[in-house]
N, C-alpha and C. Protein backbone atom coordinates (compact mmCIF):
# COMPACT_ATOMS: atom_id res chain seq x y z
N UNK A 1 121.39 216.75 105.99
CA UNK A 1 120.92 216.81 107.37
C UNK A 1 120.72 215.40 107.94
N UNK A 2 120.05 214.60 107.12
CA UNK A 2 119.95 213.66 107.52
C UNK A 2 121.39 212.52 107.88
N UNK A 3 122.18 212.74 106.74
CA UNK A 3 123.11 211.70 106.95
C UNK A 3 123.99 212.43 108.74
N UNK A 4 123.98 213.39 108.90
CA UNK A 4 124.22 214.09 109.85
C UNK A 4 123.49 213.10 111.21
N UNK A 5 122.29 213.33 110.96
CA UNK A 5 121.54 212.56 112.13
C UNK A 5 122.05 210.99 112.21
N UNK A 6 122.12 210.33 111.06
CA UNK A 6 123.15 209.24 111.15
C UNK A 6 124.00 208.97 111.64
N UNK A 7 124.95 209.76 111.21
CA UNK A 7 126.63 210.08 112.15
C UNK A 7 126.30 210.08 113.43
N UNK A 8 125.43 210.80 114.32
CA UNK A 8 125.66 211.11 115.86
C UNK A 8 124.80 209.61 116.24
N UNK A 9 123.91 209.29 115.41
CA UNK A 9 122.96 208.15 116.46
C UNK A 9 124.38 207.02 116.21
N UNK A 10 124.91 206.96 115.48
CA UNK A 10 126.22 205.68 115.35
C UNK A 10 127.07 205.92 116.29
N UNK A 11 127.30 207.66 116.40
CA UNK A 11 128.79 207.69 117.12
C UNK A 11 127.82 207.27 118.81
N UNK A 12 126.30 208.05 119.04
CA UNK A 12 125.74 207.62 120.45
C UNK A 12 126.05 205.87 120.53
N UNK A 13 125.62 205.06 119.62
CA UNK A 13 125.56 203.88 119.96
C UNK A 13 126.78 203.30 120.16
N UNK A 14 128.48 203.28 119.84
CA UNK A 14 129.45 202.96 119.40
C UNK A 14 129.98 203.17 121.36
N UNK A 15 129.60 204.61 121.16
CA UNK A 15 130.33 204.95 122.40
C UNK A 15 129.31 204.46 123.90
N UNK A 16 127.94 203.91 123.66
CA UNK A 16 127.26 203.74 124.83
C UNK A 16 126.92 202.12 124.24
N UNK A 17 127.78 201.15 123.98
CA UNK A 17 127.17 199.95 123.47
C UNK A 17 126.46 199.05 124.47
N UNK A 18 126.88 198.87 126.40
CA UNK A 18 125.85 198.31 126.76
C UNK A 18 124.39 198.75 126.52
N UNK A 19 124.42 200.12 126.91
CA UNK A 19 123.03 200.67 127.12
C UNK A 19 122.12 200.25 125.52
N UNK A 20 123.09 200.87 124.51
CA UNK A 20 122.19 200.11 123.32
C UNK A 20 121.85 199.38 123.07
N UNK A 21 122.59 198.20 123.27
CA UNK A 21 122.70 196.90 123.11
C UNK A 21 121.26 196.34 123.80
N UNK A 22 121.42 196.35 125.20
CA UNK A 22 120.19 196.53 125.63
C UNK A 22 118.58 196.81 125.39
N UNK A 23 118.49 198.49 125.10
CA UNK A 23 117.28 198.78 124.32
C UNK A 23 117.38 198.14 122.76
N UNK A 24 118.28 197.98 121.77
CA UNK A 24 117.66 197.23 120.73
C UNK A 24 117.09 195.80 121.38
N UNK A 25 117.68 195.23 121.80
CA UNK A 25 117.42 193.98 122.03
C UNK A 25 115.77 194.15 122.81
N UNK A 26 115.84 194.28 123.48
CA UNK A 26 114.52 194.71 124.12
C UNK A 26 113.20 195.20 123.36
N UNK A 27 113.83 196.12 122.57
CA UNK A 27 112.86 196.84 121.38
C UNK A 27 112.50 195.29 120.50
N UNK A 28 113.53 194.42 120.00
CA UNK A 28 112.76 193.47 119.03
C UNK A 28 112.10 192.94 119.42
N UNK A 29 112.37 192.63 121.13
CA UNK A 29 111.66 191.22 121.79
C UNK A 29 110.28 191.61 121.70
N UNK A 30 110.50 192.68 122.04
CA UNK A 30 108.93 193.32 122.26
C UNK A 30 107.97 193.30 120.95
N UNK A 31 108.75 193.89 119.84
CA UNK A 31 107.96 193.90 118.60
C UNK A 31 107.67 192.20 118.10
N UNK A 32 108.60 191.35 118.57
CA UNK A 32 108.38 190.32 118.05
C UNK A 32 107.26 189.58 118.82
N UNK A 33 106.98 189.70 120.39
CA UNK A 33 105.95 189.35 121.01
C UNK A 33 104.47 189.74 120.24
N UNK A 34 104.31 191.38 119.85
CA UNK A 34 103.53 191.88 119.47
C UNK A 34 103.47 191.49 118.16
N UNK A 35 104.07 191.21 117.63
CA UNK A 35 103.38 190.80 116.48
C UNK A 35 103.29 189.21 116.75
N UNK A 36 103.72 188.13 117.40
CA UNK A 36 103.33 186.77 117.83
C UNK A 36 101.34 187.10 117.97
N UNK A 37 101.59 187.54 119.16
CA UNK A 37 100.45 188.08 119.60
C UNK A 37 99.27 188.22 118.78
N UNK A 38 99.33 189.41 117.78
CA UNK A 38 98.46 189.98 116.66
C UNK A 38 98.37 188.70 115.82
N UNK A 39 99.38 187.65 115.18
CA UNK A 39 99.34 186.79 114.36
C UNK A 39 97.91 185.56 115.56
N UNK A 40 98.52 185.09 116.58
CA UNK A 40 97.85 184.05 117.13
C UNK A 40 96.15 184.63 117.09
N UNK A 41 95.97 185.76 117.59
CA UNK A 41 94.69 186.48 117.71
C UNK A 41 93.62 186.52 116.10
N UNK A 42 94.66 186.57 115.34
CA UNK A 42 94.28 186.79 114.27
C UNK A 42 93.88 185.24 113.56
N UNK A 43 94.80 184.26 113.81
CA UNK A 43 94.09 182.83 113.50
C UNK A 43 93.25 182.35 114.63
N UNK A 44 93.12 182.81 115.58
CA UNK A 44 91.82 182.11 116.17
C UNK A 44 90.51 182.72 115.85
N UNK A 45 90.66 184.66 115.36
CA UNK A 45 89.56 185.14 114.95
C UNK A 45 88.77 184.07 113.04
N UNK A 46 89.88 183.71 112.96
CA UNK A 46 89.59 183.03 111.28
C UNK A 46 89.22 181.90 111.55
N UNK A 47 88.59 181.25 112.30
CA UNK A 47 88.10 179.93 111.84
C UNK A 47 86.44 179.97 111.90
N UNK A 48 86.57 179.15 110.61
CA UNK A 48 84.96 178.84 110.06
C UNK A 48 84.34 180.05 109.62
N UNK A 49 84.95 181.21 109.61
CA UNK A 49 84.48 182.49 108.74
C UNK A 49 83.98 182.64 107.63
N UNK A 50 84.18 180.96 107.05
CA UNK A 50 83.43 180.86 105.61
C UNK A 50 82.14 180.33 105.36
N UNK A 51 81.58 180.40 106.44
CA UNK A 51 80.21 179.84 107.20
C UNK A 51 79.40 180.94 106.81
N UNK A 52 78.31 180.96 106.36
CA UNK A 52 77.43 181.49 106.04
C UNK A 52 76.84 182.16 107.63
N UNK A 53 76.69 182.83 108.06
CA UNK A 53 76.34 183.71 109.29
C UNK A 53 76.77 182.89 110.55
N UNK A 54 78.35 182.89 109.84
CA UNK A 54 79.38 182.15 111.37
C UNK A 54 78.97 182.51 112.59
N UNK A 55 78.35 184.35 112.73
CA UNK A 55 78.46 184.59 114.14
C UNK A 55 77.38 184.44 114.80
N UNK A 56 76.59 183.50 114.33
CA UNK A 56 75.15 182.65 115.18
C UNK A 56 75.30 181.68 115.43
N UNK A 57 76.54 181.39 114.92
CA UNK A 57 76.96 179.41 114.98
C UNK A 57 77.40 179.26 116.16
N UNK A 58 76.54 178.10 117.46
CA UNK A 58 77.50 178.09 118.79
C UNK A 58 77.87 176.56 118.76
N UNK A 59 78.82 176.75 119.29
CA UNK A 59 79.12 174.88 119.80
C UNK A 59 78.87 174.87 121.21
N UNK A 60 78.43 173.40 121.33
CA UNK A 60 78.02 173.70 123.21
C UNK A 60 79.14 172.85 123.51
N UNK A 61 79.87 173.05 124.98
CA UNK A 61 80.30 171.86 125.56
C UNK A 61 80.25 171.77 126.59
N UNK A 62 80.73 170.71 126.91
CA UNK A 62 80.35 169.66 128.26
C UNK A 62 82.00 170.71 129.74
N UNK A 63 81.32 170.83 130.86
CA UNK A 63 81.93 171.03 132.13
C UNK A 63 81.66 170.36 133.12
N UNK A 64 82.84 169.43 133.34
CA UNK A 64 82.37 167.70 134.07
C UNK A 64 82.97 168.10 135.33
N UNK A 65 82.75 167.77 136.78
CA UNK A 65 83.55 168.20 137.46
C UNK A 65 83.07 166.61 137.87
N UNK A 66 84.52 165.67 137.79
CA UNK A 66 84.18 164.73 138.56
C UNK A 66 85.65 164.23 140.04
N UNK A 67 85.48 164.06 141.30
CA UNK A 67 85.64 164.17 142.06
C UNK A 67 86.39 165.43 142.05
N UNK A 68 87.79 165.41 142.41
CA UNK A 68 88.89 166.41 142.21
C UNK A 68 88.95 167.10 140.77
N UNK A 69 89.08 166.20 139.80
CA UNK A 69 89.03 166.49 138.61
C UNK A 69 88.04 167.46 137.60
N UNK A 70 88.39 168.26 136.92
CA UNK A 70 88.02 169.27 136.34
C UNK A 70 87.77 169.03 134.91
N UNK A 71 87.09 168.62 134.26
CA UNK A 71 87.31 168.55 132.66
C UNK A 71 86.19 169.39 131.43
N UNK A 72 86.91 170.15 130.53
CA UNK A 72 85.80 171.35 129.62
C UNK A 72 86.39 170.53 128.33
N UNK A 73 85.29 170.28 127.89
CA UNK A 73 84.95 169.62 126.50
C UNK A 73 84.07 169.96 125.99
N UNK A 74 84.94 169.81 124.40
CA UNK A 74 83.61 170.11 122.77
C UNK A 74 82.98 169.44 122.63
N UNK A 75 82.53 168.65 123.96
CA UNK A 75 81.30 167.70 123.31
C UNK A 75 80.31 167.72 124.18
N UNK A 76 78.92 167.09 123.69
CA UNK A 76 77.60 167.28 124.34
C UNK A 76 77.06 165.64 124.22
N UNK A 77 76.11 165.79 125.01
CA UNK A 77 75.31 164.02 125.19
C UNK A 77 74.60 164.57 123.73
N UNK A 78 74.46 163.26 123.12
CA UNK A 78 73.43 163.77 121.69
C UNK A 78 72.07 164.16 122.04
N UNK A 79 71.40 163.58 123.20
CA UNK A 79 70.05 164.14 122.83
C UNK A 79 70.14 165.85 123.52
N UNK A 80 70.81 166.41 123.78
CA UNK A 80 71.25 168.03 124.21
C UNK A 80 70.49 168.95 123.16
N UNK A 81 70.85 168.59 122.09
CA UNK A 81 70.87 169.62 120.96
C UNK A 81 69.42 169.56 120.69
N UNK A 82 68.56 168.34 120.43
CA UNK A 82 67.10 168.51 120.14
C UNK A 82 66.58 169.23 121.16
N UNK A 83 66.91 168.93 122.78
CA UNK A 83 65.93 169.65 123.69
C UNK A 83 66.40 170.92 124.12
N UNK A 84 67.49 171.28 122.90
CA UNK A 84 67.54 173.01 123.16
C UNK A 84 66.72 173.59 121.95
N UNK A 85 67.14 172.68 120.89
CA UNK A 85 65.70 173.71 120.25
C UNK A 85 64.15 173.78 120.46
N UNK A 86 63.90 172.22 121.05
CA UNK A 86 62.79 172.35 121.60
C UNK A 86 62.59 173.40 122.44
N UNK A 87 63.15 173.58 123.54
CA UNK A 87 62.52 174.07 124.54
C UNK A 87 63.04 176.02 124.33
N UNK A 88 64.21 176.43 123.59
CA UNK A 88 64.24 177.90 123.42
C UNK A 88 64.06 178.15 121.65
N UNK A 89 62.91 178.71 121.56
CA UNK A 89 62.24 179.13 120.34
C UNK A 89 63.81 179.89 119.71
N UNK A 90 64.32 180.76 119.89
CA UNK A 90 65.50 181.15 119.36
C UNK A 90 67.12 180.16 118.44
N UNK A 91 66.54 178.70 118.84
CA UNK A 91 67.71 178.06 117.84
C UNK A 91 66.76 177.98 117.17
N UNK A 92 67.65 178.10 115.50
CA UNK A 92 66.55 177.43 114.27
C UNK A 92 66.91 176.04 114.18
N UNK A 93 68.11 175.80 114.19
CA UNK A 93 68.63 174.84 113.96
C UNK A 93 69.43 173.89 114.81
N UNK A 94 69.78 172.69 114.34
CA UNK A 94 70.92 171.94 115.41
C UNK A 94 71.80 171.06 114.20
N UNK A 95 73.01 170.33 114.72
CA UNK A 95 73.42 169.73 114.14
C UNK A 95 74.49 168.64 114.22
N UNK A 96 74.90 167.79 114.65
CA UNK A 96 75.33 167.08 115.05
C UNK A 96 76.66 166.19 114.74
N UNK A 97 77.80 166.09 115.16
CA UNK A 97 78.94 165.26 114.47
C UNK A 97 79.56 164.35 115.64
N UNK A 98 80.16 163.33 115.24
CA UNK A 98 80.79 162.38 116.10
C UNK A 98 81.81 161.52 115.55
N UNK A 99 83.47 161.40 115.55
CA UNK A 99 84.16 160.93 114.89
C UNK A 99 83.59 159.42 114.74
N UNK A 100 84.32 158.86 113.62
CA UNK A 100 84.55 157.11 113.71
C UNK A 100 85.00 156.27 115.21
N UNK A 101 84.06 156.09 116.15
CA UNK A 101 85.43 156.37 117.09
C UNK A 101 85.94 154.87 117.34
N UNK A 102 87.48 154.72 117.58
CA UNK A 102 87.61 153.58 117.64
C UNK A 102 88.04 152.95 116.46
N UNK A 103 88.01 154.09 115.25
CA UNK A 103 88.29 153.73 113.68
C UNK A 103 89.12 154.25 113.59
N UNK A 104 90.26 154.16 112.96
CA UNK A 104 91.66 155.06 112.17
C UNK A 104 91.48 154.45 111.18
N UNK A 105 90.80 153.55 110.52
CA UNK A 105 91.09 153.55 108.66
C UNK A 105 89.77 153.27 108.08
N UNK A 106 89.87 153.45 107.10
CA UNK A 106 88.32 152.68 106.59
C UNK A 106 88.52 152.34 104.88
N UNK A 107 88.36 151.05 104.87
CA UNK A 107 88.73 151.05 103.34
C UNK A 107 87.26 151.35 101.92
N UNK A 108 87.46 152.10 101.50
CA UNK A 108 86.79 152.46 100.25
C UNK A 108 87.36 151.60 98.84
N UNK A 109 86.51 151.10 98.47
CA UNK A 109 86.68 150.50 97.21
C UNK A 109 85.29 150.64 96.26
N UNK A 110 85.84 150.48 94.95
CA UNK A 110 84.75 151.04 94.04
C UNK A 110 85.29 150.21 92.52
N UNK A 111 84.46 148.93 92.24
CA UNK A 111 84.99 148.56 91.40
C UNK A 111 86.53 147.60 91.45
N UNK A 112 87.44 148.02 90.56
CA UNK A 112 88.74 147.55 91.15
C UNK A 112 89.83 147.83 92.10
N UNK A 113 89.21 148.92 92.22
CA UNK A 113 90.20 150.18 93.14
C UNK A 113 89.87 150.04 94.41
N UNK A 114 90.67 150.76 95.29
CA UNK A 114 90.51 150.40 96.75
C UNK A 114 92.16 151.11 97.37
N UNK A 115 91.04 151.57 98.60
CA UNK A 115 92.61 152.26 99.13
C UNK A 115 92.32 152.67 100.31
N UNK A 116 92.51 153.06 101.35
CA UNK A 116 92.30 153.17 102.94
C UNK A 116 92.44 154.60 103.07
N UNK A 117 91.14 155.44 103.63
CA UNK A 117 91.49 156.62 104.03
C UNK A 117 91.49 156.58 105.79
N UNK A 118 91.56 158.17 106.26
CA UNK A 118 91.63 157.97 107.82
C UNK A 118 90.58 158.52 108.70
N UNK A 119 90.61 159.85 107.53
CA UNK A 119 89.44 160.45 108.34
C UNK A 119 87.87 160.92 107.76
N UNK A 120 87.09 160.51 108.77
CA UNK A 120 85.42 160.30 108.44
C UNK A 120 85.01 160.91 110.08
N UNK A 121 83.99 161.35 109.67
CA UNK A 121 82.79 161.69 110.81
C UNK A 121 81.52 161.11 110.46
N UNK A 122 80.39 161.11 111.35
CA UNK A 122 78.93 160.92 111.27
C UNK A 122 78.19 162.48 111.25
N UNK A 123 77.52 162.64 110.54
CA UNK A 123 76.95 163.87 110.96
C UNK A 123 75.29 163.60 110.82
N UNK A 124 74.53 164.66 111.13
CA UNK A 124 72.90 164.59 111.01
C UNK A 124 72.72 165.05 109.55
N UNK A 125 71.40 165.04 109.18
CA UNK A 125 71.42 165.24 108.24
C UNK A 125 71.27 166.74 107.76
N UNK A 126 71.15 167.41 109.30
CA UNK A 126 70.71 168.63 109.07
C UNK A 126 72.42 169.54 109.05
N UNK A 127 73.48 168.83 109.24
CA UNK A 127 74.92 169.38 108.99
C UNK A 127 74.97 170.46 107.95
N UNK A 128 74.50 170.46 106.93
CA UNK A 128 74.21 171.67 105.62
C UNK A 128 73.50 173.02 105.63
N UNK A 129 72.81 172.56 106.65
CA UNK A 129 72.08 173.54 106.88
C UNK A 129 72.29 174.88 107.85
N UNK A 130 73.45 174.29 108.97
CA UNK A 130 74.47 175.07 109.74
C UNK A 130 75.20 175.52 109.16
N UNK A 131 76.17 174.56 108.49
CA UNK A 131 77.62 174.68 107.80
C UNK A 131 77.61 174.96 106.37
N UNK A 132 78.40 175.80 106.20
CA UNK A 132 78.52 176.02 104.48
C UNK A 132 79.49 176.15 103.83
N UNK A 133 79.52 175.28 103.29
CA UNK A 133 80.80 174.59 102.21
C UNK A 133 80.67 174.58 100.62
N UNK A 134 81.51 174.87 99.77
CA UNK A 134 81.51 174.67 98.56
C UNK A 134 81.52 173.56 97.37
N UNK A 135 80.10 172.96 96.73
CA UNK A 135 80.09 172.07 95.83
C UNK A 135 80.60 172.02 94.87
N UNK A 136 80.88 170.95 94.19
CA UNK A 136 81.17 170.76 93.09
C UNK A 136 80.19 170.04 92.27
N UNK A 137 79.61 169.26 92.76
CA UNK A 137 78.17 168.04 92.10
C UNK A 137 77.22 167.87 93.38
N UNK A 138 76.40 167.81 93.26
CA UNK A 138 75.34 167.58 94.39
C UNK A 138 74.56 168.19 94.59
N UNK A 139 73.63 168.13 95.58
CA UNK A 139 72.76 169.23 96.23
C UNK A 139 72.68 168.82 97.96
N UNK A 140 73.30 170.32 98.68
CA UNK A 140 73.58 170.29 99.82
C UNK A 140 72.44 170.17 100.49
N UNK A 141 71.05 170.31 100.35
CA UNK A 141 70.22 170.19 100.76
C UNK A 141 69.19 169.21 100.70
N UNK A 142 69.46 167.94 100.20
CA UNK A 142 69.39 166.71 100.36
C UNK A 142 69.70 165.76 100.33
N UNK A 143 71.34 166.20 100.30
CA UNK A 143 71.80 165.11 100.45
C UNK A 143 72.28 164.17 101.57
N UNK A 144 72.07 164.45 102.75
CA UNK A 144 71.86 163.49 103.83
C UNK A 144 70.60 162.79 104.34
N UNK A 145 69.57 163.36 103.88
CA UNK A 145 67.98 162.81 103.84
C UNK A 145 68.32 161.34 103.82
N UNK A 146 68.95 160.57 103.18
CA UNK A 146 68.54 159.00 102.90
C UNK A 146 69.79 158.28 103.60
N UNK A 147 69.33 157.07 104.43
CA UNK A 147 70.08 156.20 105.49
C UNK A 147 71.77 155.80 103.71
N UNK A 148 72.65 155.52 104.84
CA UNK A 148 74.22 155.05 103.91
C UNK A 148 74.62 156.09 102.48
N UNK A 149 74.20 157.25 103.28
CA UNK A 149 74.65 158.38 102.17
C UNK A 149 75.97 159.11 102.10
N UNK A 150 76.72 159.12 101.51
CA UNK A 150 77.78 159.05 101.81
C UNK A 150 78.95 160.63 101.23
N UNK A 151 79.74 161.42 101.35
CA UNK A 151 79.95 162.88 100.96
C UNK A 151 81.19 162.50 100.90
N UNK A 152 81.68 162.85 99.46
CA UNK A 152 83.50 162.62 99.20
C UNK A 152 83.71 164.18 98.86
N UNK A 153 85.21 164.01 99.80
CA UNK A 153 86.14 165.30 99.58
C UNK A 153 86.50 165.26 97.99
N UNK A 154 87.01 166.27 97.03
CA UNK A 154 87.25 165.85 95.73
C UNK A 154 88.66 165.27 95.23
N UNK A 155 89.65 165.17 96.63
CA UNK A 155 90.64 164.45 95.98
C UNK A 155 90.60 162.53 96.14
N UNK A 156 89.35 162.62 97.44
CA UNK A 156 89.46 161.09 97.79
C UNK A 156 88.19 161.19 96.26
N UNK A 157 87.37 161.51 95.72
CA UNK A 157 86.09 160.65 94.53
C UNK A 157 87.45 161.08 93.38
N UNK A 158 88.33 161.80 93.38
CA UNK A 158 88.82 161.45 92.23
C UNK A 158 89.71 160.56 92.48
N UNK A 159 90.27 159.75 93.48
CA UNK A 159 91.33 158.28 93.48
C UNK A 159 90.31 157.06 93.08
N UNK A 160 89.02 157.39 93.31
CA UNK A 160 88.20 156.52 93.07
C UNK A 160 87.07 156.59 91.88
N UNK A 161 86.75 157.79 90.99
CA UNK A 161 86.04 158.19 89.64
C UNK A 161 87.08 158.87 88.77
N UNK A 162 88.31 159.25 89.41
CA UNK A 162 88.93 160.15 87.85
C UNK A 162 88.23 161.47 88.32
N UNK A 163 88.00 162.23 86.95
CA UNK A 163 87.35 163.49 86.92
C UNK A 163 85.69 163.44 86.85
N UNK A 164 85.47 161.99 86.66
CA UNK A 164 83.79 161.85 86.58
C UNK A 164 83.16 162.26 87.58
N UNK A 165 81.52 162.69 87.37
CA UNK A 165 80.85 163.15 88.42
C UNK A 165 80.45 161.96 89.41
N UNK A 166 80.70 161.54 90.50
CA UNK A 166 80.43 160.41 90.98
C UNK A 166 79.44 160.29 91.90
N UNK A 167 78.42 161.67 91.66
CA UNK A 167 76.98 161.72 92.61
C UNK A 167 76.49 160.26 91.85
N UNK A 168 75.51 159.39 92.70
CA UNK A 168 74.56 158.71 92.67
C UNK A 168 75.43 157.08 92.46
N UNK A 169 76.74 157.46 92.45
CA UNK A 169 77.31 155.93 92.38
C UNK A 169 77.88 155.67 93.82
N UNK A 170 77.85 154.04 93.92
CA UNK A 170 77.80 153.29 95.22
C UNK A 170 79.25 152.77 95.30
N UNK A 171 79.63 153.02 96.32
CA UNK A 171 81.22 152.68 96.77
C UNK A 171 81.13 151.69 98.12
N UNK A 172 81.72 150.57 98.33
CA UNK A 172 81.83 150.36 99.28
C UNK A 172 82.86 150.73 100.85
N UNK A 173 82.49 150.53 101.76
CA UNK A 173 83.34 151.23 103.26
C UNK A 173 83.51 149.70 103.68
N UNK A 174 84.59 149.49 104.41
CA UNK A 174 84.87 148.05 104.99
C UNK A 174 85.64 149.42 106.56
N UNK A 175 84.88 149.01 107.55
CA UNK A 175 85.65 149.12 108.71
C UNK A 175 85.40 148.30 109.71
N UNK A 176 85.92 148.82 111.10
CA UNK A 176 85.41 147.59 112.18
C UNK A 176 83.85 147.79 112.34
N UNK A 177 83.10 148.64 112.19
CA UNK A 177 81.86 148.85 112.46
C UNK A 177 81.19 147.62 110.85
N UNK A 178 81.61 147.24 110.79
CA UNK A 178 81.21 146.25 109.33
C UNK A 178 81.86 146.30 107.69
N UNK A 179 80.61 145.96 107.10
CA UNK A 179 81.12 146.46 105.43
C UNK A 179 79.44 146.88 105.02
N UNK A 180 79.35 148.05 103.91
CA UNK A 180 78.47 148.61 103.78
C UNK A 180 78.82 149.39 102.76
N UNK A 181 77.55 149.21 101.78
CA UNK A 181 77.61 149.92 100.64
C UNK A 181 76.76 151.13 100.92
N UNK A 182 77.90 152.44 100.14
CA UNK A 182 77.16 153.80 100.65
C UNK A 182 77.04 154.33 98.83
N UNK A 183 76.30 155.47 98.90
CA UNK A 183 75.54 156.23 98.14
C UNK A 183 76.26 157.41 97.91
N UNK A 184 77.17 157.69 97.09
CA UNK A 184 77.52 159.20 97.16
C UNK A 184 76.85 160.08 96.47
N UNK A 185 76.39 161.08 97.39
CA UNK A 185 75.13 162.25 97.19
C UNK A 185 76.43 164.09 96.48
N UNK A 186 77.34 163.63 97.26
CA UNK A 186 77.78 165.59 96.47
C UNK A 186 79.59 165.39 96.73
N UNK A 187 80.04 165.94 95.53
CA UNK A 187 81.54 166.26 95.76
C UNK A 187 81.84 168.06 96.17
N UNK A 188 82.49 167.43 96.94
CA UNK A 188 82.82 169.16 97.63
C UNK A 188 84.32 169.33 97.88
N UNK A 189 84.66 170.54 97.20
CA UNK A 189 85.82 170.80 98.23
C UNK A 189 86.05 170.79 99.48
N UNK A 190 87.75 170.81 99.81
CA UNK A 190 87.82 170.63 101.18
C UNK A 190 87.48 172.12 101.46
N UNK A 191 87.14 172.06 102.73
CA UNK A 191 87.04 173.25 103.72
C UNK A 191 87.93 174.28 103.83
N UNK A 192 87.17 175.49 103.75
CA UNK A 192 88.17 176.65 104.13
C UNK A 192 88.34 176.57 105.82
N UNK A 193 87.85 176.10 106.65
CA UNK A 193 87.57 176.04 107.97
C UNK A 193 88.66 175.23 108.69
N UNK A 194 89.32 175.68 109.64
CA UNK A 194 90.63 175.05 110.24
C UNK A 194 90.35 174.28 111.11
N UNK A 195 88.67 173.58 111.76
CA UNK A 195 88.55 172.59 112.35
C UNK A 195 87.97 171.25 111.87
N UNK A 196 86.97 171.63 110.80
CA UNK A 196 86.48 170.41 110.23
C UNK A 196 86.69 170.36 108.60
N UNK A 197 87.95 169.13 108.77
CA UNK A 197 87.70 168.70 107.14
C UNK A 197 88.39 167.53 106.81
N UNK A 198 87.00 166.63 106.72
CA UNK A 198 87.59 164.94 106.96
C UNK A 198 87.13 164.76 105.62
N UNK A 199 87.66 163.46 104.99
CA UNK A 199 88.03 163.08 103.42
C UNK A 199 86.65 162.61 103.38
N UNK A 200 85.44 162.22 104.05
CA UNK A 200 84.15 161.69 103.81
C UNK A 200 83.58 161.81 104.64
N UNK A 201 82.32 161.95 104.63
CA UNK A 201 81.09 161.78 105.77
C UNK A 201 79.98 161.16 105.23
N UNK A 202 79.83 160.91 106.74
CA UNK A 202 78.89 159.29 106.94
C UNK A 202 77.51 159.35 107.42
N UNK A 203 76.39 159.01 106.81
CA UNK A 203 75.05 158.91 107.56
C UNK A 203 74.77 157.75 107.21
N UNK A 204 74.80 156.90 108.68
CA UNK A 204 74.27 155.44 108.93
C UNK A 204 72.83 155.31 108.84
């Protein structure tokens, strides 16, 4: 029966080839939109999902309207974030990041070694306490407490320790902002999170 139903939909299509031609073509575009669609929807629903109660986490940003010009940005004046928890009892928390800015390299050396990474942020110290990421050595919960503390991804502390644990040893940073010896407090993997995951972070 079936190969039957075969035969006539071939001999329909053979003998009506614009019209088919047509609806297949049409039929993929469509399925292929729809599934574009479902895929894009589906990676913007996934980011930072590995956040410990992601769906309380807000980012604020900035809506500048200056003369003609229109501009919506992920970013906030820093003192924003203290006088929202001050003033609405409902944040517990805040937390704060700001690239190197003005930096594209920063050299790390440790001993004899030395090698230039690119990417670093500043964060507060309270960053751990929002965000949740996976250790390997450390403790996420104090380790930004103390001024030049410093957080290696685990492939940049192993170009610079091997497989050793390299909490509590001092590496130096040479960038344009100076040279400064930092403290590394925790090795962590990189991020499951598709917006933040820089090879070190920085508390000045």
């Amino acid at each position: 029966m079936y190969k039957n139903y075969f035969k006539i939909a071939l001999r329909f299509l053979f003998k009506n080839k614009t019209y088919s031609f047509i609806n297949i073509i049409g039929l993929a575009i469509g399925t292929l939109c729809c599934l574009y669609i479902l895929l894009y929807i589906k990676d913007q629903y996934s980011y930072d999902k590995h956040h410990k109660d992601a769906q309380d986490i807000y980012r604020i940003n900035s809506f500048l309207i200056i003369g003609s010009d229109k501009h919506d940005n992920a970013t906030a004046s820093p003192p924003i974030a203290p006088a929202i928890k001050r003033d609405f009892a409902e944040v517990q928390e805040f937390t704060r990041l700001v690239t190197t800015i003005g930096l594209k390299r920063h050299l790390l050396r440790y001993k004899e070694k030395s090698f230039y990474e690119q990417d670093a942020v500043y964060v507060d110290s309270t960053f751990f306490n929002v965000f949740t990421y996976h250790f390997l050595y450390g403790n996420p919960s104090t380790v930004l407490l103390e001024p030049y503390s410093i957080i290696l991804q685990k492939g940049t502390a192993e170009k610079l320790f091997g497989k050793d644990d390299p909490t509590g040893k001092t590496i130096e940073i040479s960038n344009g902002y100076g040279k400064h010896d930092y403290q590394v407090k925790v090795l962590w993997m990189k991020a499951w999170g598709k917006r933040i995951s820089p090879q070190i972070f920085l508390l000045p």
